[in-house]
C-alpha atoms as a PDB file:
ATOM      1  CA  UNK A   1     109.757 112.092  92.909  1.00  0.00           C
ATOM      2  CA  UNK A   2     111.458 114.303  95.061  1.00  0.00           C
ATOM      3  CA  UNK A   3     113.401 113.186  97.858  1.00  0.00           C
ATOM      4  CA  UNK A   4     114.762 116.440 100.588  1.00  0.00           C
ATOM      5  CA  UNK A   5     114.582 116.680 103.958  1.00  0.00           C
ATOM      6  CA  UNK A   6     111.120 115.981 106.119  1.00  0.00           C
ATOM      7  CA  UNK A   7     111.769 119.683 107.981  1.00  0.00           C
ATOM      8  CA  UNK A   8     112.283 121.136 104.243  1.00  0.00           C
ATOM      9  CA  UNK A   9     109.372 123.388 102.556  1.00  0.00           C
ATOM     10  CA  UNK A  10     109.819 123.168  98.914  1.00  0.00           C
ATOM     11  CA  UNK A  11     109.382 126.200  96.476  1.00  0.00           C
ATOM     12  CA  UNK A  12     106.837 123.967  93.656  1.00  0.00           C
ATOM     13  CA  UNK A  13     107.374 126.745  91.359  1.00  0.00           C
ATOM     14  CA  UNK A  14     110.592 127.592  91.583  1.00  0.00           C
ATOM     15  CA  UNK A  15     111.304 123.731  91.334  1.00  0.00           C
ATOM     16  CA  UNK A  16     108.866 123.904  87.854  1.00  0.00           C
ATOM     17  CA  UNK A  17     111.493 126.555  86.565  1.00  0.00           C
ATOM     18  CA  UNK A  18     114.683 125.001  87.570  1.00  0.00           C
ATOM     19  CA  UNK A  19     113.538 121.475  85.947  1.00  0.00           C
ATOM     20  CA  UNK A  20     111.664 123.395  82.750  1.00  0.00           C
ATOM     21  CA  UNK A  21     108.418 121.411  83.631  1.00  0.00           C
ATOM     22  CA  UNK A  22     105.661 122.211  81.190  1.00  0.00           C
ATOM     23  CA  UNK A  23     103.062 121.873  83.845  1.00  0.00           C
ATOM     24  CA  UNK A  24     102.832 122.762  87.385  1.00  0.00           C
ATOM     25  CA  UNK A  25     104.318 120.437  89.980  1.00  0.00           C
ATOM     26  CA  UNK A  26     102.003 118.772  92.999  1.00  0.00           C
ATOM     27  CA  UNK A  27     101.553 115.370  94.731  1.00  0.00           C
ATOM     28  CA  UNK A  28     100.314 112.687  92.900  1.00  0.00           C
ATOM     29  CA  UNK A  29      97.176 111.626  93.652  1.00  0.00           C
ATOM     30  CA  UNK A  30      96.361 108.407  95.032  1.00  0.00           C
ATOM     31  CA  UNK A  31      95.244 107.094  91.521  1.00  0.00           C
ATOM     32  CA  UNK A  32      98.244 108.624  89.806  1.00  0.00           C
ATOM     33  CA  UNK A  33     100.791 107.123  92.377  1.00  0.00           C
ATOM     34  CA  UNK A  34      98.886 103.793  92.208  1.00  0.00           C
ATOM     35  CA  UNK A  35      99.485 103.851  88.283  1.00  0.00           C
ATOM     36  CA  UNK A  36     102.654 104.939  88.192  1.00  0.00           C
ATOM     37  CA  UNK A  37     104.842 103.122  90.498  1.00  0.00           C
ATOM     38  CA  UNK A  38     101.696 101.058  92.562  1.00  0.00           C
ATOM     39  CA  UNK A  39     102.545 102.601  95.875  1.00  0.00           C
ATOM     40  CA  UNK A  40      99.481 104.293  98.582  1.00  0.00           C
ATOM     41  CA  UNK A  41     100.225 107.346  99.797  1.00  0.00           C
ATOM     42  CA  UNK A  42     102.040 107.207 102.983  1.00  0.00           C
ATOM     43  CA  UNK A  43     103.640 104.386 101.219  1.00  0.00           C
ATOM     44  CA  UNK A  44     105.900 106.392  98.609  1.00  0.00           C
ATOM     45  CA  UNK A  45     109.568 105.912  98.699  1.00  0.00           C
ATOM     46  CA  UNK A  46     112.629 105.750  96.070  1.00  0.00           C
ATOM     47  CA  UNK A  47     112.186 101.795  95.585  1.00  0.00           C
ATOM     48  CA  UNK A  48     108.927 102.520  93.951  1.00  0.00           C
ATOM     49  CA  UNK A  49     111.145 103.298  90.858  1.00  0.00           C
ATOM     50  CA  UNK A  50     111.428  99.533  90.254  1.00  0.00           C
ATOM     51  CA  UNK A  51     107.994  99.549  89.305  1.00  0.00           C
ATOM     52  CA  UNK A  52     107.744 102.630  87.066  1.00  0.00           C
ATOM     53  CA  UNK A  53     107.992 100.410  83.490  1.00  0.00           C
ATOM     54  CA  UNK A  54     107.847 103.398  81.741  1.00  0.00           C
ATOM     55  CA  UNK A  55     110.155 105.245  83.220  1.00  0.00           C
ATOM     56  CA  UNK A  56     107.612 108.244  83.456  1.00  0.00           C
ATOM     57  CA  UNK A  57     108.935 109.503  87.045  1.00  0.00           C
ATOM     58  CA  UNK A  58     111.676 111.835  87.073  1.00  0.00           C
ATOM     59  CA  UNK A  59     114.148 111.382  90.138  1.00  0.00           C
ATOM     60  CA  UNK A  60     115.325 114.314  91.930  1.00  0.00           C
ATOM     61  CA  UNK A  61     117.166 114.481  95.711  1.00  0.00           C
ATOM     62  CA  UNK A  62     117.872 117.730  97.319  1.00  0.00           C
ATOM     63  CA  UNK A  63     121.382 118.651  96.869  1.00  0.00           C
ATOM     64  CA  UNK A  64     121.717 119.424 101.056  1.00  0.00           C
ATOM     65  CA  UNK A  65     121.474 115.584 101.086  1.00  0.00           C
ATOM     66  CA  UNK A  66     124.505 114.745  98.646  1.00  0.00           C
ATOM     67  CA  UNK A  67     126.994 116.424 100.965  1.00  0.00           C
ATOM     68  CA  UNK A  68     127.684 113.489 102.744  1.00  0.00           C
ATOM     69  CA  UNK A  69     127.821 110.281 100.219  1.00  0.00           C
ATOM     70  CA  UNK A  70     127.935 108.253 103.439  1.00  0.00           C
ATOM     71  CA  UNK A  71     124.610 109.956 105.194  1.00  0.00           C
ATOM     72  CA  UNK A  72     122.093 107.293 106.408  1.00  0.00           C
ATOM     73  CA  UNK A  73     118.304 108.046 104.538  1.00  0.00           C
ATOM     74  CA  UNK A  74     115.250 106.645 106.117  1.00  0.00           C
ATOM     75  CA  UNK A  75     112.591 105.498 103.871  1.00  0.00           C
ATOM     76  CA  UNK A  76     109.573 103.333 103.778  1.00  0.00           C
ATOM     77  CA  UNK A  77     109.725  99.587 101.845  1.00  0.00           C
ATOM     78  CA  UNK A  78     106.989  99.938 100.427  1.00  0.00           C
ATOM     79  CA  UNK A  79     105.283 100.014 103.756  1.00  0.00           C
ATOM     80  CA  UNK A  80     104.073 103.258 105.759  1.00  0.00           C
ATOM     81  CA  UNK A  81     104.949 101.595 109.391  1.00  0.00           C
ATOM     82  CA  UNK A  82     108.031 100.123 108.288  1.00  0.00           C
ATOM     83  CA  UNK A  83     111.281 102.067 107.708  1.00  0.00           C
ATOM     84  CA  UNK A  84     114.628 100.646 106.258  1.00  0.00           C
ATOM     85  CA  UNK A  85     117.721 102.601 106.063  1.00  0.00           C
ATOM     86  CA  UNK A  86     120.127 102.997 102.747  1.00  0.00           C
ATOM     87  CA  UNK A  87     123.309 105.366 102.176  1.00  0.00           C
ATOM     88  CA  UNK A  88     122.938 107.981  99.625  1.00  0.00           C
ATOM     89  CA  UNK A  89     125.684 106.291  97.478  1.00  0.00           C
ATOM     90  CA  UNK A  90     123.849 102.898  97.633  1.00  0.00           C
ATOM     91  CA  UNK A  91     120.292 105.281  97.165  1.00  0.00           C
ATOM     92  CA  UNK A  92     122.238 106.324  93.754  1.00  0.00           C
ATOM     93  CA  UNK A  93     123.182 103.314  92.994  1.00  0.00           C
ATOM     94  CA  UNK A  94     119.764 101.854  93.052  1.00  0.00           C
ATOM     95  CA  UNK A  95     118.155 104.638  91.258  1.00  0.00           C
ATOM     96  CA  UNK A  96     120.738 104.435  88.630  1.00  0.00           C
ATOM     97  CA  UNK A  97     119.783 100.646  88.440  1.00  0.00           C
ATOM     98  CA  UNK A  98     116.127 101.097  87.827  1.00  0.00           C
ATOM     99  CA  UNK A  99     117.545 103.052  84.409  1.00  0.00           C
ATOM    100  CA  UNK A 100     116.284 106.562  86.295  1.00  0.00           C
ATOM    101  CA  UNK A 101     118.234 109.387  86.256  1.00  0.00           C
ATOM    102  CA  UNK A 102     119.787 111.225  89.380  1.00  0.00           C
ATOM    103  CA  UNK A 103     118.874 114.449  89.434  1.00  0.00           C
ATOM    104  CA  UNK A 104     120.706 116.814  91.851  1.00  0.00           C
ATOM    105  CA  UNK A 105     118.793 120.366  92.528  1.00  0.00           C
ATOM    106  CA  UNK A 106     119.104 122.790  94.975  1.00  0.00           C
ATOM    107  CA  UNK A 107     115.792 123.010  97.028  1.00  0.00           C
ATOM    108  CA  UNK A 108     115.791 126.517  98.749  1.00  0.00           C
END
């Protein structure tokens, strides 16, 4: 799960080097998402991590986001027309409490 900036394109194979992947990166498809953390697409957000039992999803935020530990994100609650609103440290915080890892990259 990769969290960055809507206006952000992201490199997928630079990413694959930078986090040693052993397979190419892309979006999950609706049946993978659905298995992993049951979430739709449109639907996908950090919170999803609660239900990802196996703790198969690796975390990773762009590091333009970290700058401010007080910024405001915007993400969905599990719902595409809803939006809620957590700070990055409390976005951590949660992530960290879900026993996922924080990984901070630099998206170019």
């Amino acid at each position: 799960m990769i969290i960055t900036d809507e206006e952000k394109k992201v490199d997928l194979k630079r990413l694959k080097v930078l986090l040693k992947a052993h397979r190419n990166l892309n979006f999950g498809s609706e049946k993978e998402l659905y298995s992993k953390i049951y979430l739709t697409p449109g639907s996908v957000s950090p919170f999803g991590l609660l239900n990802d039992f196996d703790k198969s999803v690796k975390f990773i935020i762009d590091e333009s986001l970290t700058r401010n530990e007080y910024a405001l994100l915007n993400f969905h609650p599990f719902v595409e027309h809803l939006t809620t609103v957590i700070t990055l440290n409390d976005l951590i915080k949660f992530v960290e409490y879900t026993d996922h890892l924080v990984h901070i990259v630099e998206l170019k």
